[in-house]
C-alpha atoms as a PDB file:
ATOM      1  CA  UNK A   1       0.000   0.000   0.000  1.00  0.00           C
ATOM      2  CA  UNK A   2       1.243   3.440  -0.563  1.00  0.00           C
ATOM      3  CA  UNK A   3       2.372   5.920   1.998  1.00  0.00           C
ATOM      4  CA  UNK A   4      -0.062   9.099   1.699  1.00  0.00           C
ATOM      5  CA  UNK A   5      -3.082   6.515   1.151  1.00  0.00           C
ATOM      6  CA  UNK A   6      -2.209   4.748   3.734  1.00  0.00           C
ATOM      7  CA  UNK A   7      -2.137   8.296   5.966  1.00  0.00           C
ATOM      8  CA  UNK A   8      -5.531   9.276   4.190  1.00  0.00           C
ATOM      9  CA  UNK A   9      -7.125   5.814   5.493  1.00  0.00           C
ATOM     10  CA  UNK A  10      -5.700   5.408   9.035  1.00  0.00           C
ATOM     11  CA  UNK A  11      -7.331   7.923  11.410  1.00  0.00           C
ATOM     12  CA  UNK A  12      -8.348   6.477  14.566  1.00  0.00           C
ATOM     13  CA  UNK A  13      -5.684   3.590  14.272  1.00  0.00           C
ATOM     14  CA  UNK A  14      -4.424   1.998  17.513  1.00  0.00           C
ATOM     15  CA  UNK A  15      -0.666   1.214  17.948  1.00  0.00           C
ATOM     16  CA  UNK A  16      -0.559  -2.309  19.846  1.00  0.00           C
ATOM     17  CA  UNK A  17       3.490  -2.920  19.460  1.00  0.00           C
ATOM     18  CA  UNK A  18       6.541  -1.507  19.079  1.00  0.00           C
ATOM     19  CA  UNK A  19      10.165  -2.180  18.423  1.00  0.00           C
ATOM     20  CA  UNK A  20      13.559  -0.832  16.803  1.00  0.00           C
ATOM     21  CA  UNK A  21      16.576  -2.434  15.996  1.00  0.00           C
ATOM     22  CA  UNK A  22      19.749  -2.104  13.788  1.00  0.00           C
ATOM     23  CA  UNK A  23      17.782   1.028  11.950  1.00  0.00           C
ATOM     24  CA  UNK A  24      14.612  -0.759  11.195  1.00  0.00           C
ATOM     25  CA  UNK A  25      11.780   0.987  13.300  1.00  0.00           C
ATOM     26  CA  UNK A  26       8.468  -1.318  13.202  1.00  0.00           C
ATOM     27  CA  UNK A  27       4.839  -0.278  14.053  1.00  0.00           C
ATOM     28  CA  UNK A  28       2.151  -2.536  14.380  1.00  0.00           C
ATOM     29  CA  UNK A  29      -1.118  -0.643  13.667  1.00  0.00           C
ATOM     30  CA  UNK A  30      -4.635  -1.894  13.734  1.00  0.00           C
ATOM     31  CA  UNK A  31      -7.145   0.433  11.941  1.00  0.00           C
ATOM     32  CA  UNK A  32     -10.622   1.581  12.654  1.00  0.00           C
ATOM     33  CA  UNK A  33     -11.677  -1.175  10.356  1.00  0.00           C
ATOM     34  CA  UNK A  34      -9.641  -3.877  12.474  1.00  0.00           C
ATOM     35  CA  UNK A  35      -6.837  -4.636   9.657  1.00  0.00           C
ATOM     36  CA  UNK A  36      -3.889  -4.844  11.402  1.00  0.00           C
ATOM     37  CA  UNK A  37      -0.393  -3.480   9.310  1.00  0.00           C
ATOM     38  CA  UNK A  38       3.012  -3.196  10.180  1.00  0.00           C
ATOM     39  CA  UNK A  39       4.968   0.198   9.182  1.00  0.00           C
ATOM     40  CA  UNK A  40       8.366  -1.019   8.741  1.00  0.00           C
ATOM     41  CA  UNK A  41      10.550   2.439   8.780  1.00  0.00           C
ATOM     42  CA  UNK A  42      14.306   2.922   8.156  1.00  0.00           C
ATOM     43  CA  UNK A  43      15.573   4.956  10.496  1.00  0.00           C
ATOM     44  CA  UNK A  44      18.525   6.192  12.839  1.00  0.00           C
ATOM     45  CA  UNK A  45      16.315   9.912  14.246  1.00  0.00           C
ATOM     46  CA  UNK A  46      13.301   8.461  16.164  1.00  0.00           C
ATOM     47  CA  UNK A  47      11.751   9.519  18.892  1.00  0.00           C
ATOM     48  CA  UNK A  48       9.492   7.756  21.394  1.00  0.00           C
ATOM     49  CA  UNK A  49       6.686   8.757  24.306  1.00  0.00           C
ATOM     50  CA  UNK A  50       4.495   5.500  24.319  1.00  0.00           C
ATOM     51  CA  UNK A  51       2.676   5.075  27.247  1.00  0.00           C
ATOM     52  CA  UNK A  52       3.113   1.711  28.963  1.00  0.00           C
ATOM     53  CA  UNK A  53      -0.475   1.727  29.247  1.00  0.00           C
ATOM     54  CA  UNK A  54      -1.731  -0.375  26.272  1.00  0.00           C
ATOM     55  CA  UNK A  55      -5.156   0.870  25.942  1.00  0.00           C
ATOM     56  CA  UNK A  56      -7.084   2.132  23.020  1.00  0.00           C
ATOM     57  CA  UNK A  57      -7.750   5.680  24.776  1.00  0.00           C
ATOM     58  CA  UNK A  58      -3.612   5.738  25.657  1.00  0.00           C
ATOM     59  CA  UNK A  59      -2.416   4.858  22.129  1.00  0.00           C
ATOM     60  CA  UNK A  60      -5.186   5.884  19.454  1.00  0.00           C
ATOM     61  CA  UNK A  61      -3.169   7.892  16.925  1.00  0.00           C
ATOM     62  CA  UNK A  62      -3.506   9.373  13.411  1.00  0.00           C
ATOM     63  CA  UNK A  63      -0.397   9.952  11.129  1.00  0.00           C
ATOM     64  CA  UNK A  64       1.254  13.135  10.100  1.00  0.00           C
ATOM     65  CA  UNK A  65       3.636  13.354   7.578  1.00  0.00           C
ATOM     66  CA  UNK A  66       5.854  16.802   7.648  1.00  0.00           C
ATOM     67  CA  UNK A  67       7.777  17.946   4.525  1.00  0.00           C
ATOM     68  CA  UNK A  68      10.437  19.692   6.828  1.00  0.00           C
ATOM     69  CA  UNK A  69      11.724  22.141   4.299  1.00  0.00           C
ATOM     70  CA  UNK A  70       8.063  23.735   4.689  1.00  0.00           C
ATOM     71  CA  UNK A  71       8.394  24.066   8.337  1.00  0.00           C
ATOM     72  CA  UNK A  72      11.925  24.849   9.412  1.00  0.00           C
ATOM     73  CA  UNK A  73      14.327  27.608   8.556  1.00  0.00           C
ATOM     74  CA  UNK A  74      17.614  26.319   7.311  1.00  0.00           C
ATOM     75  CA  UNK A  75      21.333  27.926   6.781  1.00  0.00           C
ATOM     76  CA  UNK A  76      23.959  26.718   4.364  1.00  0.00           C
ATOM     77  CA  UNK A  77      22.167  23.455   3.736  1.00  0.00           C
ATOM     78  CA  UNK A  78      21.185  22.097   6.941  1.00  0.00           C
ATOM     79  CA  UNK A  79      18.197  22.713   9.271  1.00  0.00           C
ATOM     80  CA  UNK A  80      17.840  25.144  11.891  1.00  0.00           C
ATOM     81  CA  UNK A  81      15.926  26.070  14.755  1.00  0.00           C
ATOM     82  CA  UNK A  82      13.688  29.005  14.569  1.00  0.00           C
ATOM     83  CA  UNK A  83      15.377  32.368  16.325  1.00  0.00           C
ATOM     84  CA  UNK A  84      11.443  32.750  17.703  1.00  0.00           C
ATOM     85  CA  UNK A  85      11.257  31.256  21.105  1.00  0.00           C
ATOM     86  CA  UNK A  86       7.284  29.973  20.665  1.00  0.00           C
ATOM     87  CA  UNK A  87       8.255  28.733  17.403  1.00  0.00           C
ATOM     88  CA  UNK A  88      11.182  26.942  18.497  1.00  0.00           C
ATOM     89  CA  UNK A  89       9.086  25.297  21.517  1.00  0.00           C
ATOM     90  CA  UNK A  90       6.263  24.319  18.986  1.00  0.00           C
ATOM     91  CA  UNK A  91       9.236  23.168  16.873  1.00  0.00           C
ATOM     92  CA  UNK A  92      10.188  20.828  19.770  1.00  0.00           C
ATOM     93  CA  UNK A  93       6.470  19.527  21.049  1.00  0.00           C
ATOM     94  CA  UNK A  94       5.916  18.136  17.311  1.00  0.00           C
ATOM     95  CA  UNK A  95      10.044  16.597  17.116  1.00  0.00           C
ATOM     96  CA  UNK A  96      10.616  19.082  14.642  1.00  0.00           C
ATOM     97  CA  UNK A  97      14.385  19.317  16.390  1.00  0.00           C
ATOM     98  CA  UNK A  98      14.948  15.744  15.469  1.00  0.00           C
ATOM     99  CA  UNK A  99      16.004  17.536  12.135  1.00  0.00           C
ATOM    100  CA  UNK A 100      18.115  19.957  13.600  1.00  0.00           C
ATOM    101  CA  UNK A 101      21.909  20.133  11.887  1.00  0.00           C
ATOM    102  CA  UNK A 102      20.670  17.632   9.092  1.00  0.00           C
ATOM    103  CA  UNK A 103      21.121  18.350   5.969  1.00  0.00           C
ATOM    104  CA  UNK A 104      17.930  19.504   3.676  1.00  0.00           C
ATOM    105  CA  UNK A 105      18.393  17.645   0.762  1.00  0.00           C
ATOM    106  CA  UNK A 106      19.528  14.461   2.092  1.00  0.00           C
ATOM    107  CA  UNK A 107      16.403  14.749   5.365  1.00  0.00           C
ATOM    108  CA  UNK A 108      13.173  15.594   3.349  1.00  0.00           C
ATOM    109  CA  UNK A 109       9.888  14.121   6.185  1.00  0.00           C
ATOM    110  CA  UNK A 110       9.139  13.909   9.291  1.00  0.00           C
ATOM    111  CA  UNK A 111       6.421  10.901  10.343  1.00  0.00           C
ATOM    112  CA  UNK A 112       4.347  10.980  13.076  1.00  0.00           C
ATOM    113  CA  UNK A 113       1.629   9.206  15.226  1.00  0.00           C
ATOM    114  CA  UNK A 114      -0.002  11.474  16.815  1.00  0.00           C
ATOM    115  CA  UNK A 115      -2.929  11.123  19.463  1.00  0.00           C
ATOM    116  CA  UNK A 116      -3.260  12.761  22.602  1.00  0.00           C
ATOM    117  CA  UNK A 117       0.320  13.883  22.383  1.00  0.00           C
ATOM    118  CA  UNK A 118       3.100  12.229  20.055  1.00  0.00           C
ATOM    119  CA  UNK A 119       3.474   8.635  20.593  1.00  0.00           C
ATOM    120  CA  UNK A 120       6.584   8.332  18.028  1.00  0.00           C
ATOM    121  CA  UNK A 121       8.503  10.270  15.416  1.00  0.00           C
ATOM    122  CA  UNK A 122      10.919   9.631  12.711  1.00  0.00           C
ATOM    123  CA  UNK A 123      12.826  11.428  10.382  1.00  0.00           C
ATOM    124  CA  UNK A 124      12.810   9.883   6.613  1.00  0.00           C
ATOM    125  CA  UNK A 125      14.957  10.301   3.466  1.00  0.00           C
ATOM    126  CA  UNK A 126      12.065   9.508   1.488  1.00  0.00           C
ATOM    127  CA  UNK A 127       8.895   8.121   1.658  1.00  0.00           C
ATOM    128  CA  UNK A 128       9.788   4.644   0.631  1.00  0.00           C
ATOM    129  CA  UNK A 129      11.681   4.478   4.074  1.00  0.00           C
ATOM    130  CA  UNK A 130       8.425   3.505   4.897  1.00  0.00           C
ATOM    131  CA  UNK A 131       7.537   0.093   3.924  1.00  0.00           C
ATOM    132  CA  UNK A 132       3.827  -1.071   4.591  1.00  0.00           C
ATOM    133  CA  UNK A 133       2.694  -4.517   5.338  1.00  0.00           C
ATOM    134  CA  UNK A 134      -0.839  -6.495   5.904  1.00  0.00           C
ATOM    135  CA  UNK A 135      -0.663  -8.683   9.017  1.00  0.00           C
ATOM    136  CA  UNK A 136      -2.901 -11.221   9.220  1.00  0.00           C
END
């Protein structure tokens, strides 16, 4: 399945499990219409805030998908945190910073799940970091 169709179709998804290693971030989703999928991400810039609680009110999420040159200033080729202190703290709430230093046209998205706060971020090269598969 493709990335942004995948996004379109997957508000109101629950994340049941977790895990990273050796670069290769995995999410295992189930959506609204109970199809479970795992997002198989490659990745070195994540960041996590997962509750431990595994409920459905704890860890319902929808995805957001950032095209960081949009969003953050940038000087000689890499990214740079805003000189506005607000922006710089909104900057930080949605892991914008995880881009901070790296270089614009090398770094091009930022993924999120988002839900009550951020569960997880990740930065991506490209969208076909993000490999999508159907679980059964």
């Amino acid at each position: 399945m493709d990335l942004d169709k995948f996004i379109e179709e997957s508000a109101e998804s629950f994340l049941y499990n977790y895990e990273y290693s050796d670069g290769l971030l995995s999410l295992y989703v189930e959506t609204e219409q109970v199809e479970k999928f795992s997002l198989d991400i490659n990745t070195s810039l994540i960041s996590f805030n997962v509750p431990k609680e595994n409920s459905r009110a704890q860890r319902t999420f929808y995805i957001e998908l950032i095209d960081l040159s949009e969003v953050l200033p940038s000087n000689n080729g890499v990214y740079i945190p805003s000189f506005d202190f607000p922006k710089l703290m909104a900057e930080k709430r949605q892991n914008l910073n995880l881009a901070y230093g790296l270089r614009f046209k090398e770094f091009k998205y930022l993924i999120s799940l988002k839900g009550s706060s951020v569960l997880c971020s990740a930065i991506l090269k490209v969208k076909s970091d993000v490999v999508i598969r159907v679980l059964e």
